[in-house]
Protein backbone atom coordinates (compact mmCIF):
# COMPACT_ATOMS: atom_id res chain seq x y z
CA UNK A 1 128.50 112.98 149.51
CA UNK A 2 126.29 112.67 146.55
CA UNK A 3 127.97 114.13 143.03
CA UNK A 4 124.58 113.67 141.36
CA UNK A 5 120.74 114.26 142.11
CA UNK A 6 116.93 113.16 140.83
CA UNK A 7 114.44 115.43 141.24
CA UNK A 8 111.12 113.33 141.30
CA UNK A 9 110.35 110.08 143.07
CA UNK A 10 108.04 108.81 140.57
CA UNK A 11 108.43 105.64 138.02
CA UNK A 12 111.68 107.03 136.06
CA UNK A 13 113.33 108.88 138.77
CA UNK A 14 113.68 106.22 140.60
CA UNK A 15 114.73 104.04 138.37
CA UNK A 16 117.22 106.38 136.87
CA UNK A 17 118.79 107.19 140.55
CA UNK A 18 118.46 102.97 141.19
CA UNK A 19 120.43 103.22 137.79
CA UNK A 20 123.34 105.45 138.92
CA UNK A 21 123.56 103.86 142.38
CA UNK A 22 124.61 100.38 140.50
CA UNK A 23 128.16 100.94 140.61
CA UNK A 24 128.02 102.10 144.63
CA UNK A 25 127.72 106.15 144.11
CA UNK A 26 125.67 108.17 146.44
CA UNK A 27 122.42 109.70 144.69
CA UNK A 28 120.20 112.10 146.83
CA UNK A 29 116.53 111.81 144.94
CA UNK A 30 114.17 114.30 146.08
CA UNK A 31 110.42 113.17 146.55
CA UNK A 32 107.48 115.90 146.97
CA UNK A 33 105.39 113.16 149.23
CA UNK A 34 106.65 113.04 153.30
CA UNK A 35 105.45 109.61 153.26
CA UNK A 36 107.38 108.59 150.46
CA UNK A 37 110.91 109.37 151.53
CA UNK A 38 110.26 107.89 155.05
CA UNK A 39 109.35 104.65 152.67
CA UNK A 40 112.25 105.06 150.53
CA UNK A 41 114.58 105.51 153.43
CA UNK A 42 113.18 103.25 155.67
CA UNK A 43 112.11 100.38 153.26
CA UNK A 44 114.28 100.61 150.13
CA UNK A 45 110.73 100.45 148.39
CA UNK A 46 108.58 103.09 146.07
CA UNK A 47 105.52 100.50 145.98
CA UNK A 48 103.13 103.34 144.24
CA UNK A 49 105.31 103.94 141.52
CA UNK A 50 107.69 101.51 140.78
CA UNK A 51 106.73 98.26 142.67
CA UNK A 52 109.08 95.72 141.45
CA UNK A 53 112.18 97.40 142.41
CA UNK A 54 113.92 97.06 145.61
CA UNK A 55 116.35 100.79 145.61
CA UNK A 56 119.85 100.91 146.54
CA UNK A 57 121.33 101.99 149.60
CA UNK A 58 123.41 104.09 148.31
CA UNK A 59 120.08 105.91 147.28
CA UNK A 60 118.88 108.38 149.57
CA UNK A 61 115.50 110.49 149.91
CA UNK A 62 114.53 113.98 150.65
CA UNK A 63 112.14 116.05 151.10
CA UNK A 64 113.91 119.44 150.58
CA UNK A 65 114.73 121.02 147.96
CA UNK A 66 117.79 122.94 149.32
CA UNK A 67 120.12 119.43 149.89
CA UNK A 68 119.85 119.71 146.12
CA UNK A 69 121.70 123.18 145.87
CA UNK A 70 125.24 122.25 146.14
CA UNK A 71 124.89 119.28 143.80
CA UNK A 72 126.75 120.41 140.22
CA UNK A 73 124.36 118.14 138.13
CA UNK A 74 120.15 117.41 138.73
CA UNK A 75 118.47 115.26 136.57
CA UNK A 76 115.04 116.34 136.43
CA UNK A 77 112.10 113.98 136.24
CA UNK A 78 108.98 115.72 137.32
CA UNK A 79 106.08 115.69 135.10
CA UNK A 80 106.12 117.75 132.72
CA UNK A 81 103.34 120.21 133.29
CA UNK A 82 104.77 120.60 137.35
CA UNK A 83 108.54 121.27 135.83
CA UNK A 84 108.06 125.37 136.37
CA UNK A 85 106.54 125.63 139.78
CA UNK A 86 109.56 122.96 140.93
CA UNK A 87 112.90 124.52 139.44
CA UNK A 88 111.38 127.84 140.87
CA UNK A 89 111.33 126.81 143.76
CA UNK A 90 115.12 125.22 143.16
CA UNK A 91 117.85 128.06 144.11
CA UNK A 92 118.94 129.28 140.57
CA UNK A 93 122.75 128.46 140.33
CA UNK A 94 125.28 127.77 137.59
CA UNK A 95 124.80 123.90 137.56
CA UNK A 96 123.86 121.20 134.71
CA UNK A 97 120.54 120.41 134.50
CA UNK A 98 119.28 117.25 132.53
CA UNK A 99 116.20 117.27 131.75
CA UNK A 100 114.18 113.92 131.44
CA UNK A 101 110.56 115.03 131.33
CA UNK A 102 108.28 114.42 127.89
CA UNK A 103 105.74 116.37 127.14
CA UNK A 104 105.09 120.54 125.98
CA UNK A 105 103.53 122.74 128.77
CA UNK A 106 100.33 123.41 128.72
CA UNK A 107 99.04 126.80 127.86
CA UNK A 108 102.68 128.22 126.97
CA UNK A 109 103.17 126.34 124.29
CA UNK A 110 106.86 125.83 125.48
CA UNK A 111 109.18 123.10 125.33
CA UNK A 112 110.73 121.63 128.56
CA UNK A 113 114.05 123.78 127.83
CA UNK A 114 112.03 126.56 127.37
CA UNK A 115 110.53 126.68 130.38
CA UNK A 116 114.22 125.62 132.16
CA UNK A 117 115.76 128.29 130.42
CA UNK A 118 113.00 130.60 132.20
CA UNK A 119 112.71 128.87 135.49
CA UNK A 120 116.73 128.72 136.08
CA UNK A 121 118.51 131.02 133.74
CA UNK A 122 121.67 130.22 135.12
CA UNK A 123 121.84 126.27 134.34
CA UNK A 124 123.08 124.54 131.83
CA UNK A 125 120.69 122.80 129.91
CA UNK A 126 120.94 118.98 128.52
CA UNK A 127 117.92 116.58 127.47
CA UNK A 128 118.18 112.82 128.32
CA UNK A 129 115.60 110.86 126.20
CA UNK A 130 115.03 107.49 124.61
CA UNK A 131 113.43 103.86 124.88
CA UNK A 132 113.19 103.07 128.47
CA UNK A 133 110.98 101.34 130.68
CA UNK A 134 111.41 102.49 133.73
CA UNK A 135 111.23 99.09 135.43
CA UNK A 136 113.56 97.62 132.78
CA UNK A 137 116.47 100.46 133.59
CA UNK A 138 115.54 99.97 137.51
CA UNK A 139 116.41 96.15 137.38
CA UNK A 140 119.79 96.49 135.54
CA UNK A 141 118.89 95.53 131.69
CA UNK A 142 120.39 97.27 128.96
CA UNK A 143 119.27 100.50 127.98
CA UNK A 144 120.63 103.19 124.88
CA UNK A 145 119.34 106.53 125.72
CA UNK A 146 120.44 110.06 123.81
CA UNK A 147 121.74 112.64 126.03
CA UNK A 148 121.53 116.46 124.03
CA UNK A 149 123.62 118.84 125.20
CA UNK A 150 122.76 122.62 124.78
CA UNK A 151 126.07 123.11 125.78
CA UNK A 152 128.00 121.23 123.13
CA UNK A 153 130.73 118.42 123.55
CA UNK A 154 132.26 120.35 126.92
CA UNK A 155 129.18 119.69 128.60
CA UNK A 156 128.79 116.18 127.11
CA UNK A 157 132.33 115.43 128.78
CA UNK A 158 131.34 116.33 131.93
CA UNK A 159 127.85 114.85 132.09
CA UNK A 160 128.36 111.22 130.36
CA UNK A 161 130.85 109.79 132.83
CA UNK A 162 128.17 110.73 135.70
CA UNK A 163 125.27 108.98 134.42
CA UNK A 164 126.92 106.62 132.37
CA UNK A 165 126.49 103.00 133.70
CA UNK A 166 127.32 99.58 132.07
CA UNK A 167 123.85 98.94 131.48
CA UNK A 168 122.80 102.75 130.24
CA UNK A 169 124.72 103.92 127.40
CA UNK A 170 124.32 107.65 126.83
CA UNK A 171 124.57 108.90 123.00
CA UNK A 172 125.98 112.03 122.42
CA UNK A 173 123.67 114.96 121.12
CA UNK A 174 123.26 118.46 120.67
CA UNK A 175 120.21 118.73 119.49
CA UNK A 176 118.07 119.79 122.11
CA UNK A 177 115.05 120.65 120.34
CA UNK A 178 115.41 117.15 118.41
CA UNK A 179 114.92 115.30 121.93
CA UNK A 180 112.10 117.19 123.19
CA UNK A 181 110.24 116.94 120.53
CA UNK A 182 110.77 113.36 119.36
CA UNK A 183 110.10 112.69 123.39
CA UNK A 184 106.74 114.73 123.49
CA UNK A 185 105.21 113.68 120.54
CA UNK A 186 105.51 110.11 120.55
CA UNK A 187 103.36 109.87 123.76
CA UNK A 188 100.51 111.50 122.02
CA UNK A 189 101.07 108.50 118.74
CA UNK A 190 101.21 105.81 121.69
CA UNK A 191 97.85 107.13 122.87
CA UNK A 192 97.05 106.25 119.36
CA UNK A 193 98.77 102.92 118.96
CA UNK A 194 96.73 101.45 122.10
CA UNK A 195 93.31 102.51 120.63
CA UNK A 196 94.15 100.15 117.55
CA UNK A 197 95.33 97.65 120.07
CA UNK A 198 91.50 98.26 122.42
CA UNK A 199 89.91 98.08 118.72
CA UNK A 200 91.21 94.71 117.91
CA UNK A 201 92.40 96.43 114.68
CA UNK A 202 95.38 93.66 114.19
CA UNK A 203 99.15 94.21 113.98
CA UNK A 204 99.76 95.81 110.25
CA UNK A 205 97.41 98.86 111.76
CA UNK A 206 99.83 99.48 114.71
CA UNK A 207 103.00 100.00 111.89
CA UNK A 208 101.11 101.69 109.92
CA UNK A 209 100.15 103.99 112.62
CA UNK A 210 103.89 104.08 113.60
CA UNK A 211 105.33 104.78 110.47
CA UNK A 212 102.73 107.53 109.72
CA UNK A 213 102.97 108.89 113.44
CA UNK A 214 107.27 108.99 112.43
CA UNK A 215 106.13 110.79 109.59
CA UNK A 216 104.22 113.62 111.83
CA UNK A 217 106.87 113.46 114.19
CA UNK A 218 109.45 114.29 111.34
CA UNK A 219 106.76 117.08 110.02
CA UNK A 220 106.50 119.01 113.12
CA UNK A 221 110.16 118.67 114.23
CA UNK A 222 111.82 119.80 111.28
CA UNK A 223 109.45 122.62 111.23
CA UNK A 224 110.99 123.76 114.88
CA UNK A 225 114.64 123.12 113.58
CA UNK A 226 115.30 119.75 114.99
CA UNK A 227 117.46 117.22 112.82
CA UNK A 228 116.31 114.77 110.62
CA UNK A 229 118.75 112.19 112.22
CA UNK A 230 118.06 113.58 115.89
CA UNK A 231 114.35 112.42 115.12
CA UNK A 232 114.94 108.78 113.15
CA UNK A 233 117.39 107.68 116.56
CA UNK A 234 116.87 106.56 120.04
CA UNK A 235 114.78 109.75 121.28
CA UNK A 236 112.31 109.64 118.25
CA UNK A 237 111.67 106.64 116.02
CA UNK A 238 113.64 104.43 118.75
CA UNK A 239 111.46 105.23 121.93
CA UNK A 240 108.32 105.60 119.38
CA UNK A 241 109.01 102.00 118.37
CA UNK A 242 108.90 101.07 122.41
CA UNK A 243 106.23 103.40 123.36
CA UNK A 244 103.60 102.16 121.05
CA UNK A 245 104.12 98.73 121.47
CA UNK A 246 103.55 97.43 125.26
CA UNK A 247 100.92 98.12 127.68
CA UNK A 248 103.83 98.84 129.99
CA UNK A 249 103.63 102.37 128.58
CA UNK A 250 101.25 104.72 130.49
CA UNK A 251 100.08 105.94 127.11
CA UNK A 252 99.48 103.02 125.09
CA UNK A 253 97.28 102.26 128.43
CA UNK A 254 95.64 104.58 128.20
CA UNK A 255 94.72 104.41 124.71
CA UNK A 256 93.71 100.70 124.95
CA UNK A 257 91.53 101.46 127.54
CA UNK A 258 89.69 104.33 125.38
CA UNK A 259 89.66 101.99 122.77
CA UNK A 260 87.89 99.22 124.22
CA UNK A 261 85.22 101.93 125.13
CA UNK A 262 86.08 103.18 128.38
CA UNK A 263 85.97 107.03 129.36
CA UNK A 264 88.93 109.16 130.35
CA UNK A 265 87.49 109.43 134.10
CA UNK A 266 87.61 104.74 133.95
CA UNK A 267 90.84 105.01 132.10
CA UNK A 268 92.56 107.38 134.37
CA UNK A 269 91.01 106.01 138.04
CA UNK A 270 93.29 104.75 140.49
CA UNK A 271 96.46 105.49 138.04
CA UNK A 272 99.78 107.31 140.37
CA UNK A 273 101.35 107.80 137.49
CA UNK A 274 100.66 110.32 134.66
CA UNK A 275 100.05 110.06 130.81
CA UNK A 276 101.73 113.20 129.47
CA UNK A 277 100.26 112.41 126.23
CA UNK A 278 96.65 113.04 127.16
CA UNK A 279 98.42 116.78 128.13
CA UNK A 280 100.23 117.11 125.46
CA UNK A 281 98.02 116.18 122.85
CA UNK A 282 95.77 119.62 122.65
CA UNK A 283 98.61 121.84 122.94
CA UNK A 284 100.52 119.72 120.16
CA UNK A 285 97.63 119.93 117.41
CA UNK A 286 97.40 123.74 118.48
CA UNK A 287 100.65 124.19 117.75
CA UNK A 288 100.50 122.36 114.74
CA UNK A 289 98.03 123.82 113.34
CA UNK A 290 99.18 127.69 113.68
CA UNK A 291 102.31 126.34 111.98
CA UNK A 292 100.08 124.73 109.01
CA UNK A 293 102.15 121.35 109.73
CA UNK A 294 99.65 118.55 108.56
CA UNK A 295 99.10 115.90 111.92
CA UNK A 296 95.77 114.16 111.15
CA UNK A 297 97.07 111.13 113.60
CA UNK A 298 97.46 114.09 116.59
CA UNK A 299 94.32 115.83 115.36
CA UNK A 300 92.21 112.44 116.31
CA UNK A 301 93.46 111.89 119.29
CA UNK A 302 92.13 115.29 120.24
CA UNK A 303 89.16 114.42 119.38
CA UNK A 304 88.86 111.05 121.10
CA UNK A 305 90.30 112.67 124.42
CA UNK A 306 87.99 115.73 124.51
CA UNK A 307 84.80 113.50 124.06
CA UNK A 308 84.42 115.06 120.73
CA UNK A 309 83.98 111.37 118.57
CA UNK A 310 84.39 107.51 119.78
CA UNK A 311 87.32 105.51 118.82
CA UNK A 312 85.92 103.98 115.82
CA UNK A 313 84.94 107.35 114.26
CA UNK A 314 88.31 108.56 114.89
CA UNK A 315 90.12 105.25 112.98
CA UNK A 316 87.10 105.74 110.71
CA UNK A 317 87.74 109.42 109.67
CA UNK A 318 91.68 108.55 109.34
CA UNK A 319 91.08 105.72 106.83
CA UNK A 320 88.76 107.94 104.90
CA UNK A 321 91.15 110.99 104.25
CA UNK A 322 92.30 111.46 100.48
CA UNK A 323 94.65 109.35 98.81
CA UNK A 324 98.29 110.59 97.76
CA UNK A 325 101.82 110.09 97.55
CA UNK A 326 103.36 108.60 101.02
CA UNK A 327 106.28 111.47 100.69
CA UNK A 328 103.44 114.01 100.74
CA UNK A 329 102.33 113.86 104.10
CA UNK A 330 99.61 112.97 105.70
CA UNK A 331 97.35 109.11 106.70
């Protein structure tokens, strides 16, 4: 009997239940596509999502929701902007839920353990986040991930040990809102980082862009209560470091691709997989700005995604903005 569940069969599910089948448990992932737990059962393969992994047998697929409902912990890895319409139609029942999405929902305005809190008001709420690859954690190489707790160091006790593995290291946390955010926003920034790379604008660009995306980041979260040290480890600065740095991020793709002139519609044809930044991104600057918190970097990709400017207008009106103290904010 499986102790422990995945909701979502897509890139990082997968990998994360391939991840805590390593050591032999049982891990019941639930897939919304028919044909894709027949594959996953029948072929130990998820070839539209994650390719280069072959999935353990001690991984099993399902279509239904309800073989979920007596499991005490679900990690949840369906895209963001799905992650209501699937827990509500999950059986609400005191249980841990961990959720691994990145991104803010659309329209609401709401953080992913907002939206849990609404969706299945008797969980018990916990972020996983940080620099992974989700073909890197599939195949077994080392991976440092934080793991916030809403529900303090009790909850933390309980959860580690389950996902824990000797090649994924969960950090303690319990700063939710720390995780989210440092999760969400650096997808947007990566969306960034692979316009400089489609520009040809050279390497000190990108860590400028970084280190002035961190400094966004930082804005934004502190504004929303998150810690300062939440947002400079593994689920902020640390995955922001990864994100923006390898086409092997759907986001940095995605920006290359806009930066070496393509439209959305060429950038996004034939993709499985989804770029929560390009979702994120106008509800993010929204947000922003009805807060007053400064995020020029955010504020351009906006603009490059809705059509509004081309990618060398955007760099262009960046590099142009006033000049003034780093600690002040601001490109």
């Amino acid at each position: 009997m499986a102790k422990i569940g995945v909701i979502g069969a897509g890139a990082w599910g997968t990998a994360l239940a391939q991840a805590l089948a390593s050591d032999g448990s049982s891990v019941l992932l639930w897939a919304r596509e028919p044909e894709l737990v027949a594959e996953i059962n029948a072929s130990r393969t998820n070839r539209t999502y994650l390719p280069s992994a072959l999935i353990a047998p001690t991984v099993r697929a399902t279509g239904d929701l309800a073989e979920l409902v007596p499991l005490d912990a679900l990690l949840v890895v369906v895209p963001a902007q799905f992650l209501a319409s699937v827990l509500t139609g999950l059986p609400d029942r005191p249980r841990d839920l961990v959720l691994c999405a990145k991104g803010i929902e659309a329209g609401s305005g709401r953080l992913m353990a907002d939206v849990a809190a609404q969706a299945a008001p008797l969980a018990r709420l916990a972020v996983l986040s940080g620099p992974t690859f989700a073909h890197e954690v599939a195949a077994g190489l080392p991976t440092a991930v934080t793991l916030a707790c809403a529900g303090g160091e009790a909850q933390w006790r309980r959860l580690a040990p389950l996902i824990a593995r000797p090649a994924l290291r969960p950090y303690y946390s319990d700063d939710v809102t720390g995780a989210e955010v440092g999760g969400a926003i650096k997808n947007v920034l990566a969306i960034a980082c692979g316009v400089v790379e489609g520009l040809n604008l050279g390497q000190n660009a990108r860590a400028a862009l970084i280190s002035r995306g961190f400094a966004e980041m930082s804005r934004f979260g502190l504004a929303l209560g998150a810690r300062a040290e939440t947002l400079s480890g593994l689920c902020g600065l640390g995955d922001l470091v990864l994100t923006c740095s390898s086409t092997s991020s759907r986001n940095f793709s995605l920006g290359l691709a806009l930066g070496q002139g393509r439209s959305m519609a060429e950038a996004l044809a034939g993709k499985a997989s989804v770029a929560e930044g390009a979702a994120t991104a106008p509800v993010l600057a929204e947000l922003a700005a009805r807060r007053g918190i400064d995020m020029p970097i955010v504020t351009g990709v906006c603009r490059l995604l809705a059509g509004e400017a081309p990618a060398r207008d955007v760099v262009a009106a960046l590099l142009a903005r006033p000049l003034r103290a780093e600690q002040e904010g601001g490109v």
